[in-house]
PDB file of N, CA and C in Angstrom:
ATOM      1  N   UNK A   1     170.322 131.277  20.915  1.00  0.00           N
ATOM      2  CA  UNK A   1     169.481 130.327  21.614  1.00  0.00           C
ATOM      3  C   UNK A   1     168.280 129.928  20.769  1.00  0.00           C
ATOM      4  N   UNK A   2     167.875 130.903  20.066  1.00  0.00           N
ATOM      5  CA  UNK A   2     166.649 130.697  19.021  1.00  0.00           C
ATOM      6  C   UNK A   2     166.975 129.947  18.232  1.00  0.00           C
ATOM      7  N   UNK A   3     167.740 129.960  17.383  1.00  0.00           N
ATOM      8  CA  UNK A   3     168.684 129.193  16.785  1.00  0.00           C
ATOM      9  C   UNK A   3     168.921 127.349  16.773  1.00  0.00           C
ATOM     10  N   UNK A   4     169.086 127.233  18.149  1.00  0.00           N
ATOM     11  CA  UNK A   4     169.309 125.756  18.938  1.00  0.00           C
ATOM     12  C   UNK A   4     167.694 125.456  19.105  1.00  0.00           C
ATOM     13  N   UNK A   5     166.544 125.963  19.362  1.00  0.00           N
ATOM     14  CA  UNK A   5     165.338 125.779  19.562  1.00  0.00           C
ATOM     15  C   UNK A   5     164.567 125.612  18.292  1.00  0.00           C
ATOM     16  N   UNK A   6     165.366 126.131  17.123  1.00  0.00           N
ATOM     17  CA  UNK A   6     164.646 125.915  15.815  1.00  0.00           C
ATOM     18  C   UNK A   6     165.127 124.696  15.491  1.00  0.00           C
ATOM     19  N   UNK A   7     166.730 124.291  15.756  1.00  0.00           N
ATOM     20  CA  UNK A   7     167.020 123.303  15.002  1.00  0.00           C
ATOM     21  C   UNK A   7     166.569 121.881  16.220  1.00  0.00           C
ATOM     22  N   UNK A   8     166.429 121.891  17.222  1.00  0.00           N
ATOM     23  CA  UNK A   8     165.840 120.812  17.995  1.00  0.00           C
ATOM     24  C   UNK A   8     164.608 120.662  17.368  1.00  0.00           C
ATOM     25  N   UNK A   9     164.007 121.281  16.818  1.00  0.00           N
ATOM     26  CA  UNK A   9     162.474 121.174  16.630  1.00  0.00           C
ATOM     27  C   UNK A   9     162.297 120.659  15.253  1.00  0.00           C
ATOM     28  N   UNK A  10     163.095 121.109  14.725  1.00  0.00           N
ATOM     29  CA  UNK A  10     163.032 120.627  13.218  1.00  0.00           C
ATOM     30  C   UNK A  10     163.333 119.246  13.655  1.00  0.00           C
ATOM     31  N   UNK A  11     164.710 118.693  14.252  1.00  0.00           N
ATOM     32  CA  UNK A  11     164.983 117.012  14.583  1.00  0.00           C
ATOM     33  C   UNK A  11     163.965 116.678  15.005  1.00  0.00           C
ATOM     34  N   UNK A  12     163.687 116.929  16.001  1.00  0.00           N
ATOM     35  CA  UNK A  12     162.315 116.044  17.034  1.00  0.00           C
ATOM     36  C   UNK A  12     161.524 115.629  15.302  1.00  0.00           C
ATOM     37  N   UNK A  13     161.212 117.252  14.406  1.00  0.00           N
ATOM     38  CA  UNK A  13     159.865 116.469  13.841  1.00  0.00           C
ATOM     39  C   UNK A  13     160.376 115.655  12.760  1.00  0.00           C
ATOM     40  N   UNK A  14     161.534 115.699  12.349  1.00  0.00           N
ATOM     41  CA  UNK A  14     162.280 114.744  11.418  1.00  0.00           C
ATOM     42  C   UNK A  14     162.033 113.785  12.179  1.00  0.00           C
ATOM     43  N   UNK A  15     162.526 113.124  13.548  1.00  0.00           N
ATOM     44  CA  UNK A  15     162.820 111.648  13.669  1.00  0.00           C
ATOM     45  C   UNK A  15     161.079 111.308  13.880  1.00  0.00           C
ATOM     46  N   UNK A  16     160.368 112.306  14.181  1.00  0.00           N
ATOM     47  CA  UNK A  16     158.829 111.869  14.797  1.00  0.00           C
ATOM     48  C   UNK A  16     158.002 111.220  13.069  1.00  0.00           C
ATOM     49  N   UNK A  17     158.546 111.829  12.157  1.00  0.00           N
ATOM     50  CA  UNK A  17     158.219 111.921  10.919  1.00  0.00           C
ATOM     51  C   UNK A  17     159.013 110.082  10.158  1.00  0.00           C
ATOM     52  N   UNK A  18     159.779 110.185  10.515  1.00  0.00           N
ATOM     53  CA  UNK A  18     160.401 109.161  10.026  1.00  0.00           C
ATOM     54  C   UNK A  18     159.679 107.419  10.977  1.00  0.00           C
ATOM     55  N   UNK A  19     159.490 108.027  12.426  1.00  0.00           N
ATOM     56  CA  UNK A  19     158.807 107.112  12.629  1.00  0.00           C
ATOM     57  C   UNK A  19     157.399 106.550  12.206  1.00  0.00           C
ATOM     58  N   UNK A  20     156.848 107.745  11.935  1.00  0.00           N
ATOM     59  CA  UNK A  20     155.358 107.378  11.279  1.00  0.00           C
ATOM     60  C   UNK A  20     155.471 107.114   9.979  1.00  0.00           C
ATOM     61  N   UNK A  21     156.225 107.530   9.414  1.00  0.00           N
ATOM     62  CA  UNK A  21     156.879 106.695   7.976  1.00  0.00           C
ATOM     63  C   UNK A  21     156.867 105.232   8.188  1.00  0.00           C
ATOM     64  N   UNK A  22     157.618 104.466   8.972  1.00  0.00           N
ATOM     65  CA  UNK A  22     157.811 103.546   8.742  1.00  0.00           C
ATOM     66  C   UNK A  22     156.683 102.819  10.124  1.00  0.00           C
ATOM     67  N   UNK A  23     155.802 103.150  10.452  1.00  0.00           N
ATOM     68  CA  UNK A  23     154.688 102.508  11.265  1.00  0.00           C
ATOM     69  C   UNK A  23     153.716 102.331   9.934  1.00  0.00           C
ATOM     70  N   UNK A  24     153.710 103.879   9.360  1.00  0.00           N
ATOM     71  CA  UNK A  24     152.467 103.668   7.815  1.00  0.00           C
ATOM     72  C   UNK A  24     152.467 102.673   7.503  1.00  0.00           C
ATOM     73  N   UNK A  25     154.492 102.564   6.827  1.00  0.00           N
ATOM     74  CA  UNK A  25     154.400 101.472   5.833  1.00  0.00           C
ATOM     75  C   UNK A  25     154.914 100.151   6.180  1.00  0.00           C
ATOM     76  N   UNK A  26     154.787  99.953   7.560  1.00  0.00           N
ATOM     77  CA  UNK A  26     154.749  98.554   8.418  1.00  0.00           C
ATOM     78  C   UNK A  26     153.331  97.934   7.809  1.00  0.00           C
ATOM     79  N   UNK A  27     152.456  98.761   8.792  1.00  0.00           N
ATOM     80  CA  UNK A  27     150.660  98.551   8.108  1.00  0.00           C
ATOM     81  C   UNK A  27     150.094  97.971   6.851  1.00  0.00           C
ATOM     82  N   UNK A  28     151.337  99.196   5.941  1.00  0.00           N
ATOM     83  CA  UNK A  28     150.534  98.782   4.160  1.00  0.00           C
ATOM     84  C   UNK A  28     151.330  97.617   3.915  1.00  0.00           C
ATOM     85  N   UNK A  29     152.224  97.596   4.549  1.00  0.00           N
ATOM     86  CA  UNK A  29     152.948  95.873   4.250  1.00  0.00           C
ATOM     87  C   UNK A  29     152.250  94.964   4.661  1.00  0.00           C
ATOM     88  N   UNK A  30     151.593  94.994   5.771  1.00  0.00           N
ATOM     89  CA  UNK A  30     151.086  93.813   6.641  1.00  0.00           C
ATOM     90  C   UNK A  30     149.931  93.431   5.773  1.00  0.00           C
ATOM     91  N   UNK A  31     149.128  94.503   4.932  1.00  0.00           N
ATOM     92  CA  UNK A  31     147.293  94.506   4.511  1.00  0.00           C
ATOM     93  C   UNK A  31     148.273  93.707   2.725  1.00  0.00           C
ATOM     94  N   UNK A  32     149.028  93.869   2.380  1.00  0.00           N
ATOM     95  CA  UNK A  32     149.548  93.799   0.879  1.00  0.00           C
ATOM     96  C   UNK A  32     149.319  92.322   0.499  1.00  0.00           C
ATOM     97  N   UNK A  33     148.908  91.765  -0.500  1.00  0.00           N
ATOM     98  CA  UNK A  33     148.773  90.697  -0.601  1.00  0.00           C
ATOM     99  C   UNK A  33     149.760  89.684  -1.178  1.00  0.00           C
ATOM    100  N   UNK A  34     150.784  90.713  -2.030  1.00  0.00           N
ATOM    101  CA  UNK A  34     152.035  90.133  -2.507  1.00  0.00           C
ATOM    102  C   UNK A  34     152.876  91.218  -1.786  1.00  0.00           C
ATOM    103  N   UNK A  35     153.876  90.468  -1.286  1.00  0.00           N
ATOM    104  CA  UNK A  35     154.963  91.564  -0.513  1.00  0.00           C
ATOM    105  C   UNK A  35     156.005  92.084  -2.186  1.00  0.00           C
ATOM    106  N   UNK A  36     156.293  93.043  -2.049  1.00  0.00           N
ATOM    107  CA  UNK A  36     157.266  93.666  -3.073  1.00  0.00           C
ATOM    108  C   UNK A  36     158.488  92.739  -2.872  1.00  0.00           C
ATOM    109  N   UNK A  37     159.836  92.403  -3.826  1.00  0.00           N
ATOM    110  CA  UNK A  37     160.881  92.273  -3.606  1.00  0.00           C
ATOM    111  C   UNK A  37     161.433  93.316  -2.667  1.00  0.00           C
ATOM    112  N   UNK A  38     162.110  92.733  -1.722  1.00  0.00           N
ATOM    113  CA  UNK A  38     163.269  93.764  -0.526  1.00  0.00           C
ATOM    114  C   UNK A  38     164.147  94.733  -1.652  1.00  0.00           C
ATOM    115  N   UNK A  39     164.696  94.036  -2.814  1.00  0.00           N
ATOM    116  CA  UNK A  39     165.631  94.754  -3.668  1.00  0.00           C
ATOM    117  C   UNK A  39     165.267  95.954  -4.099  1.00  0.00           C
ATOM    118  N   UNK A  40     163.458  96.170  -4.519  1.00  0.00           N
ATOM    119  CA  UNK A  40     162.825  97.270  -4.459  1.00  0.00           C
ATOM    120  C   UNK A  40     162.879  98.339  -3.838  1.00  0.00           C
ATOM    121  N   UNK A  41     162.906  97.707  -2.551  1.00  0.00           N
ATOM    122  CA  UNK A  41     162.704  98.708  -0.965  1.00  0.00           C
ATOM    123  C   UNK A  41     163.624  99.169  -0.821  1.00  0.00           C
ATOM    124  N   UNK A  42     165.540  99.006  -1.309  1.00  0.00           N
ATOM    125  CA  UNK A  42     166.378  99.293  -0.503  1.00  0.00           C
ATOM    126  C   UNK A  42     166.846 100.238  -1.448  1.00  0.00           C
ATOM    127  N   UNK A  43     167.311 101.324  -1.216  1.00  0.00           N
ATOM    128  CA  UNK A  43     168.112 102.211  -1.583  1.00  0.00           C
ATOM    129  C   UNK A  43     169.354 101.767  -2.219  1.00  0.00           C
ATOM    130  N   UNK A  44     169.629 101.781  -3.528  1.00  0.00           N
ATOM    131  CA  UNK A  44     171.041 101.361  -4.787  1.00  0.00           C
ATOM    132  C   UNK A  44     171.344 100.050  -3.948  1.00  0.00           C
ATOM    133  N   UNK A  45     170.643  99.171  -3.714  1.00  0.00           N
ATOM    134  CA  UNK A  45     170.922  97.871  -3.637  1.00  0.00           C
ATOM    135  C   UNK A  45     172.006  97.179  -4.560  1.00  0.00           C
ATOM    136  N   UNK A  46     171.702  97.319  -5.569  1.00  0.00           N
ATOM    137  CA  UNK A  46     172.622  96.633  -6.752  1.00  0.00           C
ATOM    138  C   UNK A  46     173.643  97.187  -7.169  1.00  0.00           C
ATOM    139  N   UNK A  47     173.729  98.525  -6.408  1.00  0.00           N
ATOM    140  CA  UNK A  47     174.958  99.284  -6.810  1.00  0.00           C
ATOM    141  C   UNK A  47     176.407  98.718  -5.856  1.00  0.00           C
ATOM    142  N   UNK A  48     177.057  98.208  -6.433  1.00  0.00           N
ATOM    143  CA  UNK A  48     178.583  97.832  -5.633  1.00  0.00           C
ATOM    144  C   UNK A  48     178.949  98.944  -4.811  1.00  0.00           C
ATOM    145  N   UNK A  49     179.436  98.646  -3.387  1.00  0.00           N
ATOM    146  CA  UNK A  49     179.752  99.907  -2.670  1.00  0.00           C
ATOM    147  C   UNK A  49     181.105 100.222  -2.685  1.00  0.00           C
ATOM    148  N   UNK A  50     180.924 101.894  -2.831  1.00  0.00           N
ATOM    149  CA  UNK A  50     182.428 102.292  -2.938  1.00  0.00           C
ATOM    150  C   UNK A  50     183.586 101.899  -2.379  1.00  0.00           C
ATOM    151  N   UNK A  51     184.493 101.928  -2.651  1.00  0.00           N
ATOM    152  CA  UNK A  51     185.929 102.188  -2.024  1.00  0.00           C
ATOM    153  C   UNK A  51     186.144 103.013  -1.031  1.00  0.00           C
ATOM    154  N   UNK A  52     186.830 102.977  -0.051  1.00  0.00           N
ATOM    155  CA  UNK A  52     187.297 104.383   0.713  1.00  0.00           C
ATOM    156  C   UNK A  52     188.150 105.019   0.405  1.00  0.00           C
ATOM    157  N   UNK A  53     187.996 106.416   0.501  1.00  0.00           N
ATOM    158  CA  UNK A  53     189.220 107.207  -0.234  1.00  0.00           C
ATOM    159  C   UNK A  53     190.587 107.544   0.312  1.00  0.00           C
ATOM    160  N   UNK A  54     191.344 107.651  -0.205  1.00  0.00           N
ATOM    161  CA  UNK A  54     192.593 107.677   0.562  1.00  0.00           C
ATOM    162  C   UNK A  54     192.416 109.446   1.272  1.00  0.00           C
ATOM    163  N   UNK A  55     193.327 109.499   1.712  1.00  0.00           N
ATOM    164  CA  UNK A  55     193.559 110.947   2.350  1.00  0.00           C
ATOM    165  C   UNK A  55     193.803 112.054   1.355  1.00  0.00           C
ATOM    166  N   UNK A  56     194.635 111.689   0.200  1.00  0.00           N
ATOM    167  CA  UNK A  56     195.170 112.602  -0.941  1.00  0.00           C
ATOM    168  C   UNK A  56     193.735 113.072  -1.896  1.00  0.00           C
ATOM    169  N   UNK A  57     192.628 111.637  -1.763  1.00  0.00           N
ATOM    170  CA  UNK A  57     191.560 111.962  -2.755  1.00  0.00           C
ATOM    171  C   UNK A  57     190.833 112.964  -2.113  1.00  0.00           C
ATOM    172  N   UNK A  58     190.663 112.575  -0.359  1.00  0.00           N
ATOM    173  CA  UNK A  58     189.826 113.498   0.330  1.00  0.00           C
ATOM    174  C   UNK A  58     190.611 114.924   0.454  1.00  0.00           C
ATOM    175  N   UNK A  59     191.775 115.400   0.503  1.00  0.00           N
ATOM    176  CA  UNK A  59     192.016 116.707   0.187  1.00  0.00           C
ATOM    177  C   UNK A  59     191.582 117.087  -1.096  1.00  0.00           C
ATOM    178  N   UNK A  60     191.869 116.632  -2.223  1.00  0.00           N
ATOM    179  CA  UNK A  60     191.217 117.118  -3.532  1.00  0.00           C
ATOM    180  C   UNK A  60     189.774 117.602  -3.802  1.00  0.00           C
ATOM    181  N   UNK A  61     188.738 116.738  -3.080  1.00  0.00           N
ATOM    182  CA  UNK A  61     187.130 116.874  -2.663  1.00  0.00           C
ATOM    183  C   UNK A  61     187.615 117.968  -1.868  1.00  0.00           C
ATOM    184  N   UNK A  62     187.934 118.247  -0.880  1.00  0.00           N
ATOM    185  CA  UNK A  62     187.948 119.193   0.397  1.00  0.00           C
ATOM    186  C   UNK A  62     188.572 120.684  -0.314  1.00  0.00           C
ATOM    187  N   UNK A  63     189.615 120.812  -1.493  1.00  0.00           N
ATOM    188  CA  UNK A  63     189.834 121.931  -2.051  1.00  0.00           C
ATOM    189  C   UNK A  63     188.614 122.280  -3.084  1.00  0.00           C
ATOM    190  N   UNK A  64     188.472 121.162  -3.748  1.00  0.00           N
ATOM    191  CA  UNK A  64     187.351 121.368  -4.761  1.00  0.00           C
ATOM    192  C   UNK A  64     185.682 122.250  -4.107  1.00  0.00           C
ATOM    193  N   UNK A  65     185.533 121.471  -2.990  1.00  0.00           N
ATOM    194  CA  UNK A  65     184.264 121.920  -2.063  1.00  0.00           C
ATOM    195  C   UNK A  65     184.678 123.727  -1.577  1.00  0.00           C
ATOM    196  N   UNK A  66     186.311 124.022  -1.507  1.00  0.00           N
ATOM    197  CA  UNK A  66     186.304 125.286  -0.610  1.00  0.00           C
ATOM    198  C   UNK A  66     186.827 126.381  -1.723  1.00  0.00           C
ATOM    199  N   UNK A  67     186.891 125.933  -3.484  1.00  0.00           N
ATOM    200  CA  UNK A  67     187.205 126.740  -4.161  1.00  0.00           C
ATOM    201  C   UNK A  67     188.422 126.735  -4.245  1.00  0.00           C
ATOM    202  N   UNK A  68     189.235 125.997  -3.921  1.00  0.00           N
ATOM    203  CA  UNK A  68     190.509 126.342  -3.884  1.00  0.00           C
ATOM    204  C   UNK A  68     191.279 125.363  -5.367  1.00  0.00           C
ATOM    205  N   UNK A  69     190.526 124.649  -5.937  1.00  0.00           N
ATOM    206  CA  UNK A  69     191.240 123.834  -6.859  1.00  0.00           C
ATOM    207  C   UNK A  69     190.774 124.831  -8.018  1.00  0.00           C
TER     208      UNK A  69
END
């Protein structure tokens, strides 16, 4: 039960944390006098997004992850 009460608490302050993250930097956007490029802001923007893996690749990851390859 301690257990479930540590990890609720940790979420609550993750998502409480993430919201004041992005209230901060709502603010420092609003006061900024040149806005940054968005391409800046976004996480591997320019990176082409993967493929999905077939089932055969995801067993290979899934032995590799459990030691078994």
């Amino acid at each position: 039960m301690m257990a479930i009460s540590a990890g609720a608490r940790r979420r609550i302050a993750a998502e409480h944390n993430g919201r004041a993250w992005l209230a901060w930097n709502i603010v420092a956007l609003d006061r900024a006098r040149k806005l940054p490029p968005l391409k800046s802001l976004l996480i591997d923007a320019d990176r082409p997004q993967q493929q999905a893996r077939t089932w055969r690749q995801q067993l290979v990851v899934a032995r590799q992850l459990a030691g078994l390859a």
